[in-house]
Protein backbone atom coordinates (compact mmCIF):
# COMPACT_ATOMS: atom_id res chain seq x y z
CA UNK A 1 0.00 0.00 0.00
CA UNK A 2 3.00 2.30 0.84
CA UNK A 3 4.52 1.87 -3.17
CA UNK A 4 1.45 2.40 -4.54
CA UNK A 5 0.55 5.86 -2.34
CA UNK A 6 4.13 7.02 -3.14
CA UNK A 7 3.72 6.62 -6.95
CA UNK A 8 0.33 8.37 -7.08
CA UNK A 9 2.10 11.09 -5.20
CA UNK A 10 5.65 10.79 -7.36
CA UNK A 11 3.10 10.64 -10.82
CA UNK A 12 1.12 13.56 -9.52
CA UNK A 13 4.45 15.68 -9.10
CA UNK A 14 5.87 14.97 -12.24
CA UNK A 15 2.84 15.22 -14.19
CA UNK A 16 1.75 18.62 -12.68
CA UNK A 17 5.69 19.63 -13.40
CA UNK A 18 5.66 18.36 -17.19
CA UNK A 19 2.37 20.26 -17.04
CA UNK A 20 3.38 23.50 -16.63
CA UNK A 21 6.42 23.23 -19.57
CA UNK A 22 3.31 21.54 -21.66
CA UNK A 23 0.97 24.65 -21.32
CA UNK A 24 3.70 27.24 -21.34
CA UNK A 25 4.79 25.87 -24.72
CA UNK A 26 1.49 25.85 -25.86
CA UNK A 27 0.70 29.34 -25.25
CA UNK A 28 3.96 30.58 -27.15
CA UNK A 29 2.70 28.30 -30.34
CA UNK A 30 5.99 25.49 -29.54
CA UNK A 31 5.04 22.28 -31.12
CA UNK A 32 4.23 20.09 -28.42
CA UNK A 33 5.21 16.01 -29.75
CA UNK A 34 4.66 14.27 -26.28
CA UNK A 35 2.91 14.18 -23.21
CA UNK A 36 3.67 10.89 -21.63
CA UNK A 37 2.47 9.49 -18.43
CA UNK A 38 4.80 7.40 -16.85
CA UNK A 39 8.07 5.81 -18.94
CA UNK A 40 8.08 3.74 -21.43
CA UNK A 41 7.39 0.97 -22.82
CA UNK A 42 4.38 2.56 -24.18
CA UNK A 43 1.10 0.95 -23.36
CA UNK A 44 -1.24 3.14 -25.45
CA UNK A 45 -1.51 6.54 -26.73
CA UNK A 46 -4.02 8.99 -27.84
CA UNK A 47 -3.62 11.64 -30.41
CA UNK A 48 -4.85 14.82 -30.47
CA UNK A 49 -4.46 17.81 -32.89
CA UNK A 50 -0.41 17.59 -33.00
CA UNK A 51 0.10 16.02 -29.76
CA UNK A 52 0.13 12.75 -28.84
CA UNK A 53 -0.94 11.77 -24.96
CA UNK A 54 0.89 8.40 -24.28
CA UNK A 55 0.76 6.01 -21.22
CA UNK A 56 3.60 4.37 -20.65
CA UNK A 57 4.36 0.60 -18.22
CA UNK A 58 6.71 2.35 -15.98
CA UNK A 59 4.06 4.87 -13.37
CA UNK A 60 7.24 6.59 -12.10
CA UNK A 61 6.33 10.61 -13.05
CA UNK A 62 5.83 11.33 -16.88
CA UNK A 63 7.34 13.31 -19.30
CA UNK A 64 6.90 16.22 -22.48
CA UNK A 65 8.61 16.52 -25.97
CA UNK A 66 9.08 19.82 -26.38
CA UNK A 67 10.35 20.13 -30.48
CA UNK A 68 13.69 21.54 -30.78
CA UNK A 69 14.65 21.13 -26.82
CA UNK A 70 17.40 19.21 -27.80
CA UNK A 71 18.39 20.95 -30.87
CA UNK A 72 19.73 19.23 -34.56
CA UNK A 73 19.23 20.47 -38.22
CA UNK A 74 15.00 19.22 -38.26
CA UNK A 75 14.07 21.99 -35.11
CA UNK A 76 16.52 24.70 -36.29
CA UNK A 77 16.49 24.68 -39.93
CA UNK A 78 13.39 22.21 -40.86
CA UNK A 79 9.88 23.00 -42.47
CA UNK A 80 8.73 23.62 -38.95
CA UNK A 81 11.35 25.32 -37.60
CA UNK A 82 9.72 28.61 -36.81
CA UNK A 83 7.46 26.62 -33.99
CA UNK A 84 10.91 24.86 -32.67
CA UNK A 85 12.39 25.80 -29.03
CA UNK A 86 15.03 26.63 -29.74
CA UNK A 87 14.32 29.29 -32.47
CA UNK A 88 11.97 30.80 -30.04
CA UNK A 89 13.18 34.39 -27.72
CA UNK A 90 15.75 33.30 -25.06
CA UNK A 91 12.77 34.59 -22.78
CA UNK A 92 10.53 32.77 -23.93
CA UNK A 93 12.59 29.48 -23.64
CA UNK A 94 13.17 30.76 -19.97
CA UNK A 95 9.68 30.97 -19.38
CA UNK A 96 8.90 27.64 -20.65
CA UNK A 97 11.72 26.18 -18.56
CA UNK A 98 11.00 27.85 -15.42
CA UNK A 99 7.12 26.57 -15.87
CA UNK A 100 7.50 23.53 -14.35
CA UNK A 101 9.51 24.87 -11.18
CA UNK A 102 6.32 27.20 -10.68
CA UNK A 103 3.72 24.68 -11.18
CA UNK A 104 5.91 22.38 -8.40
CA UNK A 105 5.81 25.52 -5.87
CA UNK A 106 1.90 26.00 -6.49
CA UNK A 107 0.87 22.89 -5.95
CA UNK A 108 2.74 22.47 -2.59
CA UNK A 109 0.86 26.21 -1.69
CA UNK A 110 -2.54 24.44 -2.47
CA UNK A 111 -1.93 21.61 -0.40
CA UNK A 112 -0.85 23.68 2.48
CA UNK A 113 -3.49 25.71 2.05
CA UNK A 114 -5.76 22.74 1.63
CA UNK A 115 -4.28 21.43 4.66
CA UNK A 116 -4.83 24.65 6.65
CA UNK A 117 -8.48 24.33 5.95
CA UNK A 118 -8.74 20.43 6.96
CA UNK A 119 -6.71 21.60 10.16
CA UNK A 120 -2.62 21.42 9.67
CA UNK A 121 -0.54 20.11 12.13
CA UNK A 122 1.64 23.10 13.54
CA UNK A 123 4.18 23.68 15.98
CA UNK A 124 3.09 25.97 18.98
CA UNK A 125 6.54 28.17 18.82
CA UNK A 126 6.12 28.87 15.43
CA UNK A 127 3.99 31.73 13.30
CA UNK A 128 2.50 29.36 11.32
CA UNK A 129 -1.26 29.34 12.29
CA UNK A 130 -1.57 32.34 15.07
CA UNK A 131 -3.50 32.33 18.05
CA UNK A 132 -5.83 29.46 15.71
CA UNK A 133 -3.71 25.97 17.37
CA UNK A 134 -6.29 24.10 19.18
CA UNK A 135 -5.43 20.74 20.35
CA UNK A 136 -2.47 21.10 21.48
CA UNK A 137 -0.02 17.83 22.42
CA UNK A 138 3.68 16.90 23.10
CA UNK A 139 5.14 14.94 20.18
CA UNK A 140 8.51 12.88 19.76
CA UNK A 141 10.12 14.92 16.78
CA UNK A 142 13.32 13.08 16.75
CA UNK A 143 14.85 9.85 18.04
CA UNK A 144 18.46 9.87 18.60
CA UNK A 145 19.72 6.06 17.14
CA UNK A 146 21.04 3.48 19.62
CA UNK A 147 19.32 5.74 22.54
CA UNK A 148 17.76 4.23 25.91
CA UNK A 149 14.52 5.79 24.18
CA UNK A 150 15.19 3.95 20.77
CA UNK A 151 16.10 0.99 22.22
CA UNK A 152 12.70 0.98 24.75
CA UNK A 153 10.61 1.59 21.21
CA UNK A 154 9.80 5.39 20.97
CA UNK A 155 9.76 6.73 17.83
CA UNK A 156 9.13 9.91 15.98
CA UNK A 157 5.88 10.99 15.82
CA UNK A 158 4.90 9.56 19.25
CA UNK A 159 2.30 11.52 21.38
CA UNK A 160 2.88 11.41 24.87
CA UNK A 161 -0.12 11.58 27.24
CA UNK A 162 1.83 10.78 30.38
CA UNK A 163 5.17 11.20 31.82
CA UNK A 164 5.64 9.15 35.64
CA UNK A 165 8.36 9.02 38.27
CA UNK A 166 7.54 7.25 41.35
CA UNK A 167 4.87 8.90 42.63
CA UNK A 168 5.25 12.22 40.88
CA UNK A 169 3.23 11.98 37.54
CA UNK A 170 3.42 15.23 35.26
CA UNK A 171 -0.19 17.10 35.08
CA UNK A 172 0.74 19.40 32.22
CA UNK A 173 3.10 17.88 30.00
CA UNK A 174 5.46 20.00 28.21
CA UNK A 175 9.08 19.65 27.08
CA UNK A 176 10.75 21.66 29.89
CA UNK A 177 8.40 18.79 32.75
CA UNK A 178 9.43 15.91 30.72
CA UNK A 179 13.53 17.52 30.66
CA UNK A 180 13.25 18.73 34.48
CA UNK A 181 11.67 15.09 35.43
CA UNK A 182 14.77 13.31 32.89
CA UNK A 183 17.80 15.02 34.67
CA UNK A 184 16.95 14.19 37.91
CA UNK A 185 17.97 10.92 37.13
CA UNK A 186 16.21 7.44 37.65
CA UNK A 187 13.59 5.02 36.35
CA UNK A 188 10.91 7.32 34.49
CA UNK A 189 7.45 5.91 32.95
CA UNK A 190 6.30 7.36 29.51
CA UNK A 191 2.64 6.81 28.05
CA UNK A 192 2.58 7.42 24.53
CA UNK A 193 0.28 6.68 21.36
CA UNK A 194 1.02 5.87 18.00
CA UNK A 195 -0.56 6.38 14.77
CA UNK A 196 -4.39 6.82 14.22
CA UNK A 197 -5.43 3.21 16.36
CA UNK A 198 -5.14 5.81 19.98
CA UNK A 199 -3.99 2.45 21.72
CA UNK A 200 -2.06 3.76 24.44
CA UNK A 201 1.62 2.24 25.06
CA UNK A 202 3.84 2.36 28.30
CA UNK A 203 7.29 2.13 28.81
CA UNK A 204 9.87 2.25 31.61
CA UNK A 205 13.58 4.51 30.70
CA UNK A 206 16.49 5.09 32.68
CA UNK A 207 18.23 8.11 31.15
CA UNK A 208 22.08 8.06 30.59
CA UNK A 209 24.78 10.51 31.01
CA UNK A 210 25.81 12.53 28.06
CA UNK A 211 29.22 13.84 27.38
CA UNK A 212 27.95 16.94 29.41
CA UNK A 213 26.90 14.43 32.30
CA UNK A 214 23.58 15.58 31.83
CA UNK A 215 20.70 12.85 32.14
CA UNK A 216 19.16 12.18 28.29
CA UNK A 217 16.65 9.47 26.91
CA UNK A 218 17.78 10.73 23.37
CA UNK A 219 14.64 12.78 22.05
CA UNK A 220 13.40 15.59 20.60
CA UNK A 221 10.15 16.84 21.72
CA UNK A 222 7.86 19.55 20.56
CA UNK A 223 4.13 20.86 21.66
CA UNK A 224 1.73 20.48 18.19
CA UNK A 225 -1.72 21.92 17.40
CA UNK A 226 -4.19 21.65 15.26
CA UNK A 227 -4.50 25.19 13.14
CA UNK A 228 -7.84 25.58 11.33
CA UNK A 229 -8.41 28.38 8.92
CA UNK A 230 -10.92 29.94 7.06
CA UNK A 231 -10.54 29.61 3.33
CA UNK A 232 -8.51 33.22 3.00
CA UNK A 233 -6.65 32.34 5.99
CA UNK A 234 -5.55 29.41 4.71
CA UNK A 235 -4.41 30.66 1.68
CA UNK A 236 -2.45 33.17 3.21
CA UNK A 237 -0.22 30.52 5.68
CA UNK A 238 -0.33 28.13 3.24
CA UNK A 239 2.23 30.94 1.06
CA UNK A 240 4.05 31.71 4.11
CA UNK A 241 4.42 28.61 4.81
CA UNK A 242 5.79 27.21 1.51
CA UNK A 243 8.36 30.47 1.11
CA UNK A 244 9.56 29.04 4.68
CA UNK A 245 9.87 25.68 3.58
CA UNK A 246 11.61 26.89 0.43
CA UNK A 247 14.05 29.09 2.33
CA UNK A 248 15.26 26.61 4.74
CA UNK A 249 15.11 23.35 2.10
CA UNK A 250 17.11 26.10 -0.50
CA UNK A 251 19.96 26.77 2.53
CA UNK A 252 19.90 22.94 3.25
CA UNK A 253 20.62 22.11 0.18
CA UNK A 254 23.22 24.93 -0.52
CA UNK A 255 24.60 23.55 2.72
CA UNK A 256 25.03 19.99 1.31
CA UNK A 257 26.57 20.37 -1.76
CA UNK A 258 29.26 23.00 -0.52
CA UNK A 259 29.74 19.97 2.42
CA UNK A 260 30.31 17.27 -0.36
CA UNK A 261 32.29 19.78 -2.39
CA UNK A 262 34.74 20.11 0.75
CA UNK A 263 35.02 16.28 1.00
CA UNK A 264 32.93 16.25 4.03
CA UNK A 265 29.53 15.12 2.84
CA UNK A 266 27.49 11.85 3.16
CA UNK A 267 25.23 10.29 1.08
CA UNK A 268 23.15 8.57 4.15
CA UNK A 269 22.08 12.26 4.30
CA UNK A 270 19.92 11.63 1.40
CA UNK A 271 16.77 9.52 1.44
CA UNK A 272 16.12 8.10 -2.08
CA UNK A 273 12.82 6.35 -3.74
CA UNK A 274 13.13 3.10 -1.12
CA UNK A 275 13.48 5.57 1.82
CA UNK A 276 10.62 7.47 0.80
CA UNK A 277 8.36 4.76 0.80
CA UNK A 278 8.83 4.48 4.22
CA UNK A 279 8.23 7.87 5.03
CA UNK A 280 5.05 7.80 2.77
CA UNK A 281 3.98 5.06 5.35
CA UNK A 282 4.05 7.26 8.73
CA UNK A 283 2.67 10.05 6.93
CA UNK A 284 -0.50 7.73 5.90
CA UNK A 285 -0.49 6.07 9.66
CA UNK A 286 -1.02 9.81 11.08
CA UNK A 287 -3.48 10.92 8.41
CA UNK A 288 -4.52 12.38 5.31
CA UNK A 289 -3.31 15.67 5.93
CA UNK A 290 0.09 14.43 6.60
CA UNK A 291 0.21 12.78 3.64
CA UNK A 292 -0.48 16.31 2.16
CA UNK A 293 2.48 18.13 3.92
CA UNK A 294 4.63 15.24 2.75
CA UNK A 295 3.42 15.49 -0.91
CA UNK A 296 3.90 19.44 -0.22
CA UNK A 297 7.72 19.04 0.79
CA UNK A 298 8.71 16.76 -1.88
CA UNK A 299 7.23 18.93 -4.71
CA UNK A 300 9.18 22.16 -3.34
CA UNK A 301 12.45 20.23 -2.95
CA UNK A 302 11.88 18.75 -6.80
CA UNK A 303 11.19 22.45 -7.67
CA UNK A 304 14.30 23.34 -6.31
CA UNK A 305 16.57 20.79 -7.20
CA UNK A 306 15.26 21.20 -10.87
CA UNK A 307 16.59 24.88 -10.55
CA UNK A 308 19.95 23.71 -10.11
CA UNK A 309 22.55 25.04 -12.74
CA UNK A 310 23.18 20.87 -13.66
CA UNK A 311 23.11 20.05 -17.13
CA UNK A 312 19.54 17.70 -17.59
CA UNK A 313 17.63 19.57 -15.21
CA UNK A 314 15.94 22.87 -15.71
CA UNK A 315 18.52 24.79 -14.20
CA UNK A 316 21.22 23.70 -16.74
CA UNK A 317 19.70 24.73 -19.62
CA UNK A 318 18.38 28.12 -18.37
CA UNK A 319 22.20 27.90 -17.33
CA UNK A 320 23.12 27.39 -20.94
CA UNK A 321 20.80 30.16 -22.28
CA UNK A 322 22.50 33.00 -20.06
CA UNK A 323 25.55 31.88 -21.36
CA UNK A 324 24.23 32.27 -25.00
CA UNK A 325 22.53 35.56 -24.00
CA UNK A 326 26.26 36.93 -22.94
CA UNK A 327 28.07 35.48 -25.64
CA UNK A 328 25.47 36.48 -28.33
CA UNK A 329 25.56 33.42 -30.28
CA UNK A 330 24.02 29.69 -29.75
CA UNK A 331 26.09 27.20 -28.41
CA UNK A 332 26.86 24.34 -30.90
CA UNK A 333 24.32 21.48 -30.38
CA UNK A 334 26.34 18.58 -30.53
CA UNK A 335 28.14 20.67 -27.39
CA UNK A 336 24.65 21.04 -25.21
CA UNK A 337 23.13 17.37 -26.34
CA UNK A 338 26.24 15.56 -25.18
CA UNK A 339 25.89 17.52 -21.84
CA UNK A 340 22.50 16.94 -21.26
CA UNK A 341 23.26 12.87 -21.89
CA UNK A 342 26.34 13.00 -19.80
CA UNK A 343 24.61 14.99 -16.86
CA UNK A 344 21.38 12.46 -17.35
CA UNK A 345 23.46 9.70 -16.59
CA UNK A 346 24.97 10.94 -14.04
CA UNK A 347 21.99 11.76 -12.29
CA UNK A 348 21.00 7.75 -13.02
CA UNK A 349 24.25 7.06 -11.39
CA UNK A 350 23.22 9.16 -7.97
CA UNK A 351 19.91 7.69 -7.69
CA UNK A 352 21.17 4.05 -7.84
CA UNK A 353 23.86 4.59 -5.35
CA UNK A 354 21.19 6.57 -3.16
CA UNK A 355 19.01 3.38 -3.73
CA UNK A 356 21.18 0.99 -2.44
CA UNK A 357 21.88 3.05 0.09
CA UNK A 358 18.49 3.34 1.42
CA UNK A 359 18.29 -0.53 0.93
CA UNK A 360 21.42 -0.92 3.45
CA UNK A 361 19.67 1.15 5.96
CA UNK A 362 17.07 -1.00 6.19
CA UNK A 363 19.17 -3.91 6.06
């Protein structure tokens, strides 16, 4: 059930992605071969006007043909060259490029929004919702691995209802009573429940000394509402709360490849298509609208990660057309194709050595 909720959400992405190079194209009269859902082999495919909508085997995203994105002597100096790509303004070709990028970053505002409307989970500390968070409960954000909490079966996402030392049981639980109760040191009881089933689950910790000789379980904790909104309200955090998102996903990233650039990264950092899956799965346990924030996340970091200056993705060839737009000329074709192959493959390359590597964490 996991696979199949994580390729409606990884074909939804895609497809609303391809989408908005599709109707950008469109609009500036670019002769549109291909829209393809999923990868081939082809299953069937339906033509109409000069377009042909194919579905493919393979439901892993989708895909458009955009005549004269990769350029030769047909798109540039052909019968039909005057509706090719590449013979179209450089801002135009910008705008077609950058189309799918937007289309990622409205979706995730809708389902934020969306989500605001259902009632979004929201941390208590942050501006995200107001004075609107009702409901509000401690959560486990964070397990730290091989910790006395790991090891006694907490895990993120955990709501605890009860925190008990001897006698002394906590009547408002927040993260400074559940720290204050922790340091003291000794055998600490911890009610928690898990997922949507409510079935309430006890366990007994002693904390351990940290470097710092402070007492720790090894978690993260953090109070969580519910924040409804009316429909304009909604709207309004769901933007803020996607330009957040962006922000810190943008320095994250920026953060990661300037680490691996210094020799200092680590691919376990990344979660690939198996490690998603599993993430898909506690999103669905909590609920639909979790499922939403996830879907909401992945489509800004695809929007962003498409932006990158990498030749294959968006942000390689808008990459290559500044550089044409400063030197006044196109580059040669052959020069941009073979980059666009080589970069392709080497994004092929990443995600099967991310792969395995999610497959040896779960080993």
């Amino acid at each position: 059930m996991n696979i199949i909720i994580f390729l409606i959400i990884l074909l939804v992405l895609v497809i609303v992605h391809e989408f908005g190079h599709f109707f950008t194209a469109k609009k500036f009269g670019i002769r549109v071969d291909e829209f393809g859902f999923g990868f081939p082999p082809r299953l069937f495919g339906i033509k109409k006007g000069e377009t042909e909508y194919t579905f493919n085997l393979l439901p892993l995203g989708g895909f458009v043909k955009i005549f004269g994105e990769n350029p030769d002597d047909e798109n540039i100096h052909g019968p039909d060259a005057r509706r090719s790509f590449v013979n179209k303004p450089k801002w135009q070709q910008a705008v077609v490029l950058v189309a799918g990028v937007f289309a990622n970053f409205i979706l995730a505002w809708l389902l934020f929004s969306f989500g605001f409307m259902s009632g979004f989970p929201t941390s208590v500390g942050s501006e995200i919702g107001g004075e609107n968070i009702k409901d509000v409960n401690l959560f486990v954000v964070s397990v730290v691995p091989e910790s006395r909490a790991e090891k006694a079966g907490l895990r993120s996402g955990d709501k605890i209802v009860f925190v008990k030392k001897g006698e002394l049981s906590t009547k408002y639980i927040s993260p400074e009573t559940v720290r204050s109760l922790v340091r003291d040191g000794g055998e600490i009881e911890i009610g928690y429940l898990r997922g949507r089933n409510n079935i309430q689950n006890n366990i007994k910790i002693i904390p351990e000394k940290n470097e710092e000789g402070v007492q720790m379980i090894g978690i993260a904790m953090d109070q969580i509402g519910i924040a409804k909104l009316p429909i304009l309200g909604a709207f309004k955090e769901g933007i803020r709360l996607t330009l957040h998102i962006t922000k810190s996903t943008a320095v994250g990233l920026y953060a990661l490849i300037l680490d691996s650039l210094k020799g200092k990264g680590s691919i376990e950092s990344i979660t690939g298509p198996v490690g998603m899956v599993g993430i898909v799965g506690d999103a669905y346990q909590f609920g639909f609208v979790y499922l939403l924030s996830f879907a909401a996340l992945i489509s800004i970091n695809l929007a962003i990660i498409n932006l990158i200056p990498f030749p294959a993705l968006d942000g390689g060839r808008l990459f290559f057309l500044l550089i044409e737009k400063i030197k006044g000329s196109r580059i040669n074709p052959r020069t941009t194709n073979i980059a666009n192959t080589v970069g392709f493959s080497l994004l092929i390359l990443l995600m099967i050595f991310v792969t395995y590597s999610d497959i040896v964490k779960l080993l």
